[in-house]
Protein backbone atom coordinates (compact mmCIF):
# COMPACT_ATOMS: atom_id res chain seq x y z
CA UNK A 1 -7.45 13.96 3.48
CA UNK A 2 -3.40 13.54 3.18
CA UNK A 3 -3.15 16.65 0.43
CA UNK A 4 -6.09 19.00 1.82
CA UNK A 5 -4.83 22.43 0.41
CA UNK A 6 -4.30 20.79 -2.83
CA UNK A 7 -7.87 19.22 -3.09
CA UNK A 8 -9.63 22.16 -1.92
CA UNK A 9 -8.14 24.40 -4.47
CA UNK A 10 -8.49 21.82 -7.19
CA UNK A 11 -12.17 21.87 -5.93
CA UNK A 12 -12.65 25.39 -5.83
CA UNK A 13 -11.41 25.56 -9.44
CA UNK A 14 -14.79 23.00 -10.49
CA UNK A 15 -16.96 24.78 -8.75
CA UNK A 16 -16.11 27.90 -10.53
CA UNK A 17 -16.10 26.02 -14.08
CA UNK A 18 -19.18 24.18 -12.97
CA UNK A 19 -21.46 26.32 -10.17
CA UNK A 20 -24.08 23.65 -10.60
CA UNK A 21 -21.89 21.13 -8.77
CA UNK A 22 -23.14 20.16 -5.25
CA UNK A 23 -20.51 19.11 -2.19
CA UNK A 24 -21.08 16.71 0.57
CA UNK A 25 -19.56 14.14 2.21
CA UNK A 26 -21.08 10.69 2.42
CA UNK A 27 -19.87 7.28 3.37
CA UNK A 28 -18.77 4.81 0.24
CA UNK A 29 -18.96 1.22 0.09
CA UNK A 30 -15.71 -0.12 -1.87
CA UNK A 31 -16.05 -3.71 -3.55
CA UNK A 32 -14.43 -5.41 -0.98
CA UNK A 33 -17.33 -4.32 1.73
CA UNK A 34 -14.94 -1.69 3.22
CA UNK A 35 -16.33 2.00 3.60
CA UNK A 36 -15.15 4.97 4.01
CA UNK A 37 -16.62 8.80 4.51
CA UNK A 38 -15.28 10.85 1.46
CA UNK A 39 -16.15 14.06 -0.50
CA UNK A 40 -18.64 13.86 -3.57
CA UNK A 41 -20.11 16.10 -5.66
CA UNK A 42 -22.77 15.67 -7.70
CA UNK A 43 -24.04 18.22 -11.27
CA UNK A 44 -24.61 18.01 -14.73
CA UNK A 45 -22.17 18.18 -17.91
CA UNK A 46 -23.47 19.30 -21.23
CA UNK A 47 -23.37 17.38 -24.07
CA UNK A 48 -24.12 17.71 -26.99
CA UNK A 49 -25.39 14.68 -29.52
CA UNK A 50 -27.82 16.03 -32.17
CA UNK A 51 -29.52 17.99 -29.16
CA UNK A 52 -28.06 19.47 -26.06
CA UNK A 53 -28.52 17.56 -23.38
CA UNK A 54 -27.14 17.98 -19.61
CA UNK A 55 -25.62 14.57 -18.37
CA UNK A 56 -25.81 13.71 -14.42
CA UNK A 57 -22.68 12.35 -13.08
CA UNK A 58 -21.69 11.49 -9.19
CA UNK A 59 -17.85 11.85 -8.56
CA UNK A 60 -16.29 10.60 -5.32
CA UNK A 61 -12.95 12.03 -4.18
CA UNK A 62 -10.42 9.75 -2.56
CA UNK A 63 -8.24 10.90 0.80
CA UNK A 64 -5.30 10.57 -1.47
CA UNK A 65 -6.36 12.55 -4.16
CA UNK A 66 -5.07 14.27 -6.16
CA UNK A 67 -2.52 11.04 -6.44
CA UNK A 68 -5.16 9.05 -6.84
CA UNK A 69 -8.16 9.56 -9.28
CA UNK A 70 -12.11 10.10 -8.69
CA UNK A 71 -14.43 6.69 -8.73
CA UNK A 72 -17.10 8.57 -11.38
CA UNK A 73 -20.37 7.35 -11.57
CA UNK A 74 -23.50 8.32 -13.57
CA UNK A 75 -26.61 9.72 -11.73
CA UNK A 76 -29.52 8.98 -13.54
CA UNK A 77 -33.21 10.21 -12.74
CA UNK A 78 -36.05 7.58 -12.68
CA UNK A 79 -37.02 8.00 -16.54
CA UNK A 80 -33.46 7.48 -18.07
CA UNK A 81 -31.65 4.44 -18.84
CA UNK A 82 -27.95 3.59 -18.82
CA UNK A 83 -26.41 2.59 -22.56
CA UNK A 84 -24.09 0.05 -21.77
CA UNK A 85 -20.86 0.94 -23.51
CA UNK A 86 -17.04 0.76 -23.46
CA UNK A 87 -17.25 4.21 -21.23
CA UNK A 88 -20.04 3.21 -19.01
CA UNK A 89 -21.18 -0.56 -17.00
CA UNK A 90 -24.52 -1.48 -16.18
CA UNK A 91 -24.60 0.16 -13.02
CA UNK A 92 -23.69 3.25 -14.72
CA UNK A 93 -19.89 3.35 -13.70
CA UNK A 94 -17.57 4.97 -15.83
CA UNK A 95 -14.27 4.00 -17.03
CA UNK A 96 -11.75 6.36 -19.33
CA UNK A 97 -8.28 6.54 -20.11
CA UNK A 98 -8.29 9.57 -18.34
CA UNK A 99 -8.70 7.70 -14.98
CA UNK A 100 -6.46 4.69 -15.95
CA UNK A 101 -3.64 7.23 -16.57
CA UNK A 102 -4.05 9.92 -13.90
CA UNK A 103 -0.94 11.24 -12.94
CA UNK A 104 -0.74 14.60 -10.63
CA UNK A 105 -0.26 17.25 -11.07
CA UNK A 106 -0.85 16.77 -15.05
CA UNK A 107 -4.28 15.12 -14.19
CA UNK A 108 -6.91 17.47 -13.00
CA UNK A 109 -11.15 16.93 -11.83
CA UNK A 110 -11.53 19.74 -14.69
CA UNK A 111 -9.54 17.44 -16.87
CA UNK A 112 -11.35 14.55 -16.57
CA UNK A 113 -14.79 16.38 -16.80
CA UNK A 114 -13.13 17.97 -20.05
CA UNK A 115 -12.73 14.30 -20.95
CA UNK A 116 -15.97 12.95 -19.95
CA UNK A 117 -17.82 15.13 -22.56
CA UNK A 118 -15.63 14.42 -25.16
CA UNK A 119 -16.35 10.57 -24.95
CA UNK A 120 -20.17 11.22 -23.89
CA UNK A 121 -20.55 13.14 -27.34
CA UNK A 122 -19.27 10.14 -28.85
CA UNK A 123 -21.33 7.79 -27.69
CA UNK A 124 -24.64 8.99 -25.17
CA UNK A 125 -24.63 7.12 -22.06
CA UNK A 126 -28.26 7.58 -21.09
CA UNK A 127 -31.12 7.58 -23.10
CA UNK A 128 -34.95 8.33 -22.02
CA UNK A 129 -37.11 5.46 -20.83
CA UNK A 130 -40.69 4.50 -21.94
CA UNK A 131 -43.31 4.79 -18.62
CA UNK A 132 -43.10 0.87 -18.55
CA UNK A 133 -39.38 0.80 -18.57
CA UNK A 134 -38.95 3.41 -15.56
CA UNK A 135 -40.91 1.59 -13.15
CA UNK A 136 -37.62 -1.13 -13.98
CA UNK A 137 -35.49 1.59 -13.83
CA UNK A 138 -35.82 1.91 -9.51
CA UNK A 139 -33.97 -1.39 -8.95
CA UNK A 140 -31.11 0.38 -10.56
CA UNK A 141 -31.44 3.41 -8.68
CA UNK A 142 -32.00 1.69 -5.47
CA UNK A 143 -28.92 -0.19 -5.69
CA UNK A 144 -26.42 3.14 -6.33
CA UNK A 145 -28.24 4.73 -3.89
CA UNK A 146 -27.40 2.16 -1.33
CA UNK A 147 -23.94 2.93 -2.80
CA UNK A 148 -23.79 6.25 -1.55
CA UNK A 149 -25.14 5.15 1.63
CA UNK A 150 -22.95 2.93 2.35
CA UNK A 151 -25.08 -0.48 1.92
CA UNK A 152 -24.78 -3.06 -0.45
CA UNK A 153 -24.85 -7.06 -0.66
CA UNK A 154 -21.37 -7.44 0.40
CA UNK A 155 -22.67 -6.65 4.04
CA UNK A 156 -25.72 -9.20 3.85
CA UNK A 157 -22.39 -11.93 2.28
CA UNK A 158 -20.15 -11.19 4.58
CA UNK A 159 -22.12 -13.24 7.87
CA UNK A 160 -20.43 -14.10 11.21
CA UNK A 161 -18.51 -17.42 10.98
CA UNK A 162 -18.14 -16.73 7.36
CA UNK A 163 -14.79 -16.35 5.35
CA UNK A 164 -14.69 -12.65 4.42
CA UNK A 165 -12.73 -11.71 1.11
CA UNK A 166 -10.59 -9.35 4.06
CA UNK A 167 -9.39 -12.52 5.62
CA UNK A 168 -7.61 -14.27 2.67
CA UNK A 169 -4.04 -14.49 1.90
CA UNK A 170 -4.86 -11.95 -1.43
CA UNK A 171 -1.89 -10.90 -3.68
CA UNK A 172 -2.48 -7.94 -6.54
CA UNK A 173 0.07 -7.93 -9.39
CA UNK A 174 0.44 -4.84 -11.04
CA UNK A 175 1.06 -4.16 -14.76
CA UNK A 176 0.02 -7.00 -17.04
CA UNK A 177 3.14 -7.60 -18.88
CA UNK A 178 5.17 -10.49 -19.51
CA UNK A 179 6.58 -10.34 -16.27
CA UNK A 180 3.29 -9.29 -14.85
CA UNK A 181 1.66 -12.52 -16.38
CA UNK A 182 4.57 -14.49 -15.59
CA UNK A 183 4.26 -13.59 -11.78
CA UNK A 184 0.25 -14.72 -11.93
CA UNK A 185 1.10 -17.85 -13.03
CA UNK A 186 3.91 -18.81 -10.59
CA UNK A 187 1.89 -17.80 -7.45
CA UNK A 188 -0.77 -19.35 -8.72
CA UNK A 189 1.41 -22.02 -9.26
CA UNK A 190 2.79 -22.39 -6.09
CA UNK A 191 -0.69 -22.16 -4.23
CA UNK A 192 0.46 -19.06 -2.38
CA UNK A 193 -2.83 -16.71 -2.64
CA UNK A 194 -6.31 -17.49 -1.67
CA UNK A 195 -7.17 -14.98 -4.50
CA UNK A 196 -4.68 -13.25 -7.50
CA UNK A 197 -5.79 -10.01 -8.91
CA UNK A 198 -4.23 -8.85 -11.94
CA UNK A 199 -3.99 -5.41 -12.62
CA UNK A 200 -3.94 -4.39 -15.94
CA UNK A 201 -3.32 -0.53 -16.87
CA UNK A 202 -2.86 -0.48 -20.19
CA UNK A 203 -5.20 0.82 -22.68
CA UNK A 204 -7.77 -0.50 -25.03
CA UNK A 205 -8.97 -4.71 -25.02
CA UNK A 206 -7.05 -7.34 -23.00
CA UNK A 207 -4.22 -8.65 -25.64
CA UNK A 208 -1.86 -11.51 -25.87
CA UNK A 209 -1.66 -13.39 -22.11
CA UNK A 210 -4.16 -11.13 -20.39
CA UNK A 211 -6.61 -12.34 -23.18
CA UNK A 212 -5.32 -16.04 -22.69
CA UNK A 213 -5.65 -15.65 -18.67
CA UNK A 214 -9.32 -14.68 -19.91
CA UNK A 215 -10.19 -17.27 -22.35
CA UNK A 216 -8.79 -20.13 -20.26
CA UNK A 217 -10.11 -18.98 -16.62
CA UNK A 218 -7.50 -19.47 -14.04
CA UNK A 219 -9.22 -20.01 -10.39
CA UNK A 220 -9.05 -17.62 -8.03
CA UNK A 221 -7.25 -15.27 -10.58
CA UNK A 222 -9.45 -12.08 -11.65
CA UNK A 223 -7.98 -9.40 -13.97
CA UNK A 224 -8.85 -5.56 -13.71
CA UNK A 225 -8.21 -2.04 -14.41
CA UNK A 226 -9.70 -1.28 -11.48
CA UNK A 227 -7.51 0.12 -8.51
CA UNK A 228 -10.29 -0.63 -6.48
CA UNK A 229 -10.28 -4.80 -7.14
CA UNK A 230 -6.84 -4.41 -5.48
CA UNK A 231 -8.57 -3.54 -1.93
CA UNK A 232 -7.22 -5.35 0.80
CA UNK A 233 -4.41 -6.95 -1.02
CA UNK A 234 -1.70 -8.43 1.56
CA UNK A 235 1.28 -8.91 -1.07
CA UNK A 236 1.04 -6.31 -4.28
CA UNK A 237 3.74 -7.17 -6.49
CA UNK A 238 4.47 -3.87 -9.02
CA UNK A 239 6.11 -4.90 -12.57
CA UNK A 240 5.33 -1.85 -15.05
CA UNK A 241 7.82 -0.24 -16.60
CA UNK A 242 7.36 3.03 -19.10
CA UNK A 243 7.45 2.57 -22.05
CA UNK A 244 8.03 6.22 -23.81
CA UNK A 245 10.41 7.43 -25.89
CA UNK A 246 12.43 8.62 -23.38
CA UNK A 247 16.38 9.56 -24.57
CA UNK A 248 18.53 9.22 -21.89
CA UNK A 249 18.83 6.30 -18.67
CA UNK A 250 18.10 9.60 -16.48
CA UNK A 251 14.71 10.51 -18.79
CA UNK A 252 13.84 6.57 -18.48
CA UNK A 253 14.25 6.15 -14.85
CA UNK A 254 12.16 10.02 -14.52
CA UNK A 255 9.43 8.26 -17.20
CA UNK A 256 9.06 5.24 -14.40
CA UNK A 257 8.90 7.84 -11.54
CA UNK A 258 5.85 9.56 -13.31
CA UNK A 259 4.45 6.41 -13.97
CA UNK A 260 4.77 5.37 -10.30
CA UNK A 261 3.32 8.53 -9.06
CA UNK A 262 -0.03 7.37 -10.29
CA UNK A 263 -0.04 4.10 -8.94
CA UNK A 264 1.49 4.46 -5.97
CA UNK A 265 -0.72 6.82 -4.07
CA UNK A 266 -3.79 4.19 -5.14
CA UNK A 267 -2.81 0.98 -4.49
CA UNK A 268 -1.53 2.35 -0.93
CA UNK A 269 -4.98 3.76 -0.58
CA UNK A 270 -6.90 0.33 -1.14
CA UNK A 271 -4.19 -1.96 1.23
CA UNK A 272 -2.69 -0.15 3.35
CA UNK A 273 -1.27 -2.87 5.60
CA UNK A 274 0.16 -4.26 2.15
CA UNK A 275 3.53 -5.70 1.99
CA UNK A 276 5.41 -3.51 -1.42
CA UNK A 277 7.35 -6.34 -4.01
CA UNK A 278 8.75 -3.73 -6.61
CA UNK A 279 9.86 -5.32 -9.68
CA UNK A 280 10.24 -2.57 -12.13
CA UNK A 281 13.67 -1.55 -13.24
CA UNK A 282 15.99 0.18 -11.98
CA UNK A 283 14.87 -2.03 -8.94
CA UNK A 284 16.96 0.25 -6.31
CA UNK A 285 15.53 3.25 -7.39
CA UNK A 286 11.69 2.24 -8.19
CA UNK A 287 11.89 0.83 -4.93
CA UNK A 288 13.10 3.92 -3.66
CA UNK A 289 10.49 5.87 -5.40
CA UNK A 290 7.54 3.50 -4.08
CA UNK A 291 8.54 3.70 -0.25
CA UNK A 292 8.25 7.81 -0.92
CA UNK A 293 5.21 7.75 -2.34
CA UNK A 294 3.64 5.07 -0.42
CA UNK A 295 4.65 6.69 2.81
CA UNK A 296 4.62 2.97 3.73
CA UNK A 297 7.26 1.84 6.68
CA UNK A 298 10.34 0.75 5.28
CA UNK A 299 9.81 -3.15 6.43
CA UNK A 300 7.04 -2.91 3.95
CA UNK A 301 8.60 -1.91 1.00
CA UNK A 302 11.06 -4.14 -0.66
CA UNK A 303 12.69 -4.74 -4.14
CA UNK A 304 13.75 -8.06 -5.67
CA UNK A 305 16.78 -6.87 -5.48
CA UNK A 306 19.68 -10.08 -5.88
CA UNK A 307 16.91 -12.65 -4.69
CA UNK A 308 17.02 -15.07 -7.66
CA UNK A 309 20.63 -14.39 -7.95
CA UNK A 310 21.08 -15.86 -4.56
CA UNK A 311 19.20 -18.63 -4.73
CA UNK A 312 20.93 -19.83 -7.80
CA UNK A 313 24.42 -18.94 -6.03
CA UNK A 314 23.66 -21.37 -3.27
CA UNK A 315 22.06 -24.04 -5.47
CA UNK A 316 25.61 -23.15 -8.14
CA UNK A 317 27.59 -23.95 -4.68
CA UNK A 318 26.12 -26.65 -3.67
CA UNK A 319 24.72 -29.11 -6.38
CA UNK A 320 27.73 -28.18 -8.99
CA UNK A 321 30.46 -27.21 -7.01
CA UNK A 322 29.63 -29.25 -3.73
CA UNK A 323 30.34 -27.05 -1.26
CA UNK A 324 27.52 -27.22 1.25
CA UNK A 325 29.44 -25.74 4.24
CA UNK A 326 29.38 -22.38 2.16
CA UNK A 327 26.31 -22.58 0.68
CA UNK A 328 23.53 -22.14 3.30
CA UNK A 329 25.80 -18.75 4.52
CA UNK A 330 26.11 -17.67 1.05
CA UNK A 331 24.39 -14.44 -0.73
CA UNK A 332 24.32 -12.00 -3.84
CA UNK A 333 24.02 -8.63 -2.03
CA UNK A 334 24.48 -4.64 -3.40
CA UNK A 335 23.29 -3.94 -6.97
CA UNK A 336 21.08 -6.05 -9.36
CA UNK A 337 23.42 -6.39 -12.38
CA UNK A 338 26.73 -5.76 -12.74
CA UNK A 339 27.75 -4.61 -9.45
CA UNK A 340 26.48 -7.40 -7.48
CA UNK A 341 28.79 -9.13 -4.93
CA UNK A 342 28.91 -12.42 -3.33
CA UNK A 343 29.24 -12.07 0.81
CA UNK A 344 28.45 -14.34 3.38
CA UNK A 345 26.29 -14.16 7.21
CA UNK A 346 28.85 -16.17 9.12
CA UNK A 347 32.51 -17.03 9.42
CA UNK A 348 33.15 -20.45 9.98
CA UNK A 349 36.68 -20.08 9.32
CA UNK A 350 38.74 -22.24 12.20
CA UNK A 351 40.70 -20.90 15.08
CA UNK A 352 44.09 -20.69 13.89
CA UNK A 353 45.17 -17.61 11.86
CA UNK A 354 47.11 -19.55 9.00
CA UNK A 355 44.33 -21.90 8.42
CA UNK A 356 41.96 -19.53 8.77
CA UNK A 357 43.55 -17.19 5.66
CA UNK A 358 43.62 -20.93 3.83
CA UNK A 359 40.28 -21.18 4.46
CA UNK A 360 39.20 -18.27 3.21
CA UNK A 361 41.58 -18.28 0.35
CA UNK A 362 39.29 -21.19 -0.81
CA UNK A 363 36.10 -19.93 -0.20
CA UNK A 364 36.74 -17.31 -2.43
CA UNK A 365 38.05 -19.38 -5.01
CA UNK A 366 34.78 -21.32 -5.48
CA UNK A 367 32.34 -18.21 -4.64
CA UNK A 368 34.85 -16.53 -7.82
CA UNK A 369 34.04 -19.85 -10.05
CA UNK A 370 29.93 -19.67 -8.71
CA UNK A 371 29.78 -16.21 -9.99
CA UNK A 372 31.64 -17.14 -13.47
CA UNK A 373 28.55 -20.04 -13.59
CA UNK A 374 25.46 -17.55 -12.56
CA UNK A 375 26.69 -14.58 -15.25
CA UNK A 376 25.74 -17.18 -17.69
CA UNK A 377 22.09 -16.81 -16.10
CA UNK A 378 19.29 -14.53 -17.44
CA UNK A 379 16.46 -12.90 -15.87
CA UNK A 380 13.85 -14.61 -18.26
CA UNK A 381 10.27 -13.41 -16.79
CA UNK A 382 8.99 -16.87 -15.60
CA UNK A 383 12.70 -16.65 -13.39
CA UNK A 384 11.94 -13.59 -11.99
CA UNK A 385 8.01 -14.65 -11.33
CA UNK A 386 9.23 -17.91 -9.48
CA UNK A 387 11.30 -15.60 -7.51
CA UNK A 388 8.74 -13.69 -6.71
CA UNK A 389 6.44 -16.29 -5.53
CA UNK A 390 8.80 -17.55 -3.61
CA UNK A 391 9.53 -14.32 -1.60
CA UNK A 392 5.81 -13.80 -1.06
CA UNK A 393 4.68 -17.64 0.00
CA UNK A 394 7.59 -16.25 2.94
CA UNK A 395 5.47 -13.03 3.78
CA UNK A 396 1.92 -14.70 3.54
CA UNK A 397 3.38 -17.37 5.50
CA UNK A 398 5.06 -15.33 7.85
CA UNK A 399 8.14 -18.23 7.00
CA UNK A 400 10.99 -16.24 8.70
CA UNK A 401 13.13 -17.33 5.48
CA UNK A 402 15.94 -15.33 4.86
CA UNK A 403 16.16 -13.93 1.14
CA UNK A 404 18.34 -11.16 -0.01
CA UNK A 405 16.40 -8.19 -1.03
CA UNK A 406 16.32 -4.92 -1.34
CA UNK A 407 16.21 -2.99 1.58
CA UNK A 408 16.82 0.14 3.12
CA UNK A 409 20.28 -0.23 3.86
CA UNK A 410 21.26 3.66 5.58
CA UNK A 411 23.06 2.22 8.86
CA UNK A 412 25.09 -0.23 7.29
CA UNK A 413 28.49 -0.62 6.36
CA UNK A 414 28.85 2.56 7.24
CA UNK A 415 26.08 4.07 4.40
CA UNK A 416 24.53 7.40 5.34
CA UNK A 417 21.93 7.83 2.93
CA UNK A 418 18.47 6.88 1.98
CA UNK A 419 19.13 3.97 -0.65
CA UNK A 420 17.94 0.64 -1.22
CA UNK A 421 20.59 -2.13 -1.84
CA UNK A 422 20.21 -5.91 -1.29
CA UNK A 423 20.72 -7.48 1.93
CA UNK A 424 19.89 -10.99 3.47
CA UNK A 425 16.56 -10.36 5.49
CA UNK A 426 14.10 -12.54 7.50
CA UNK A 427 10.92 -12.05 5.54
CA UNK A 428 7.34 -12.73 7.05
CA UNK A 429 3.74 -10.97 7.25
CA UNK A 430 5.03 -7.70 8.21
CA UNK A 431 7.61 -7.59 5.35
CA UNK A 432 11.29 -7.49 6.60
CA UNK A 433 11.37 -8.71 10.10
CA UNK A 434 15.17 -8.02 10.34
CA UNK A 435 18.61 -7.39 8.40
CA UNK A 436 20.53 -10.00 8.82
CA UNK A 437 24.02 -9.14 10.10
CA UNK A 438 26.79 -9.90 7.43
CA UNK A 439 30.60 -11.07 7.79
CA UNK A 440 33.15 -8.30 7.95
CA UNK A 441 34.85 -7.42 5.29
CA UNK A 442 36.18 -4.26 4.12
CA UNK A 443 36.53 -4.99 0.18
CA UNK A 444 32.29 -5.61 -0.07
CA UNK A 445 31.45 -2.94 2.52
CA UNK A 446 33.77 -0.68 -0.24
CA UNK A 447 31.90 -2.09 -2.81
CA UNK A 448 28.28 -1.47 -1.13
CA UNK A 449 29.30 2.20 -0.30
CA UNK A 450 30.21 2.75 -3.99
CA UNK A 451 26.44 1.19 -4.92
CA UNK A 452 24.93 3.46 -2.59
CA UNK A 453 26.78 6.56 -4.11
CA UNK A 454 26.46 6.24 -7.24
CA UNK A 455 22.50 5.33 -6.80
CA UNK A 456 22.16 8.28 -4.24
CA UNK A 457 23.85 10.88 -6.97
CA UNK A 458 20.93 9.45 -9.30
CA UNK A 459 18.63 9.67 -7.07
CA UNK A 460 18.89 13.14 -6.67
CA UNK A 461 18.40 14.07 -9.80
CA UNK A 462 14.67 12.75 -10.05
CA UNK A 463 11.59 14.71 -9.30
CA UNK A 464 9.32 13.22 -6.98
């Protein structure tokens, strides 16, 4: 377990709210076939619906916790049934807000359990079963106990020769948004993923384009508020933004961290070879925030920094401007927004001095007139989720294209401290393969350096 300390005292805390709570450790079979050994405990909670009654319930503790919440299942004996409800699925696992929007240290085991009763005593999940019904009832039984022995059908599926889910090219999308959405539907688009897997975290019924993805059944496109369906994911792309009623940039950008710090810690859990696409604003920072929290290696953890800015730079350069010697050496770099420069990879300025200052003379003439032409550009969502496709067909691919993104950037031009900025990078299956080195010049490595102070200073100011 990463946080030990901090799940043995949260455990210590349940046992002495609940002493009829057992402990163990048993293996767990995860969707994906994948298991794992991790701490369970099993007990009752009262309820009470007319009568008092004491509910059985299974909880399973991940190695991240307490980032990460509990997978909760009921425990029923051999003469109850399972009510089939909003709270509760037919094999008696339980879903409530309380999990979707764990967050430590405000989310606690007590917490949930707290929760749990509330939302039991609103609507029972078991009820008793007739002597005819319970000899139905052990299929049910059999198959969560093979649960929590770590057997189920996705052994007997997964056969020798066979195409486990493990093996595809698998992409989870995170936050179901319009930019969420809009990033489904250009990877599916683009044919990048064997299998999409949008995550949806918000609360109550699938509405607007999650609904639509539902009605009109997209292959190879599932949507969830599971973290779990995210297992094994070799791309997870991470749009969400918060959307309280936070006051100041500072309080928004703190709102995203807390929102991150219960997402994070999960979806690193279920991949953890996955390649990090942060989305979420400010980019810099949120990417930031997801390497900490991820504990991922940096080459694994990258924003879309200036990627779609670049692109449309070169394409500005070269279809409307014609200037195809600059364009293929030509990037966006530093800051998304304002404070984004244009820079270049390689000098192909000639030989002689005087020409040479011509030459460059000119090529920042028409990089000044490309940049006038791309500030008339938005960020619409569909933009940004063609970008994003884009950068991931290059890391399921392992294409070795180059695409300016944001990347740890301490060690260059001089920068001394842990920020992401946007840098041309050779992107394949293990993320960023390598920085790509950029011309020399001192008026964008000043302009970088001020980037990385001023997102350093805010940076500091978060709580993690």
């Amino acid at each position: 377990y990463k946080f030990r300390d901090l799940t043995i005292e949260e455990l210590k805390n349940v046992s002495k709210t609940y002493p009829n709570f057992t402990f163990s450790m048993n293996t767990y079979t995860f969707k994906d076939g994948s298991q794992k050994d991790l701490l369970n405990f099993s007990g009752t909670v009262p309820v009470k619906y007319g009568n008092s009654y004491n509910i059985p319930i299974h909880l399973w503790i991940l190695d991240s916790h307490p980032f990460a919440p509990p997978i909760c299942f009921l425990k029923p004996t051999a003469n109850m049934g399972i009510s089939v409800g909003k709270h509760v699925d037919a094999h008696g696992r339980i879903y409530l807000p309380y999990l979707q929007n764990w967050s430590h240290p405000k989310s606690t085991v007590i917490g949930l359990i707290k929760e749990m009763i509330a939302k039991f005593e609103e609507e029972l999940p078991l009820y008793s079963l007739s002597s005819s019904d319970a000899a139905r009832q052990s299929e049910l039984l059999s198959y969560i106990a093979k649960i929590t022995e770590g057997e189920t059908d996705m052994k007997s599926r997964s056969k020798p020769g066979g195409k486990n889910e493990g093996c595809f090219n698998k992409i989870t999308v995170v936050g179901a948004g319009d930019l969420g959405i809009a990033c489904v539907l250009a990877v599916a688009a683009k044919g990048v993923a064997d299998k999409v897997v949008l995550l949806d975290l918000s609360e109550g019924a699938a509405k607007g384009g999650t609904m639509d993805l539902e009605i009109f059944a997209l292959p190879n496109v599932e949507i969830s508020k599971d973290f779990s369906a995210s297992a094994d994911s070799k791309v997870v792309v991470l749009t969400v933004n918060s959307l309280g009623n936070a006051q100041t940039y500072l309080d928004v950008i703190q709102s995203n961290v807390d929102l991150f710090r219960g997402i994070i810690p999960a979806i690193s859990h279920y991949s953890q070879n996955a390649v990090l696409i942060v989305a979420s604003h400010p980019v810099e920072v949120m990417t930031y925030v997801s390497w900490k929290l991820s504990a991922f290696p940096k080459s694994r953890v990258i924003g879309i920094g200036a990627n779609l800015d670049s692109e449309r730079f070169q394409y500005i350069l070269t279809n409307l401007l014609k200037a195809e010697v600059l364009a293929k050496d030509a990037w966006v770099i530093g800051e998304q927004g304002e404070d984004k420069v244009p820079s270049w990879t390689s000098c192909n300025l000639v030989a002689n001095q005087t020409e040479a200052m011509a030459a460059r003379n000119s090529r920042e003439k028409v990089a000044n007139r490309a940049m006038e032409v791309l500030k008339g550009k938005g960020q619409r969502s569909w933009s940004v989720g063609l970008s994003v496709a884009d950068m991931s067909d290059s890391i399921l691919k392992d294409k070795r294209k180059i695409h300016s993104v944001s990347t740890l950037a301490k060690g260059c031009c001089n920068i001394n401290s842990e920020v992401f900025l946007s840098l041309p990078c050779i992107l394949g299956t293990s993320g960023v393969v390598e920085t790509v080195k950029l011309e020399e010049d001192s008026l964008v490595q000043e302009r970088l350096q001020s980037s990385a102070g001023s997102i350093h200073d805010l940076q500091q100011q978060l709580k993690l």
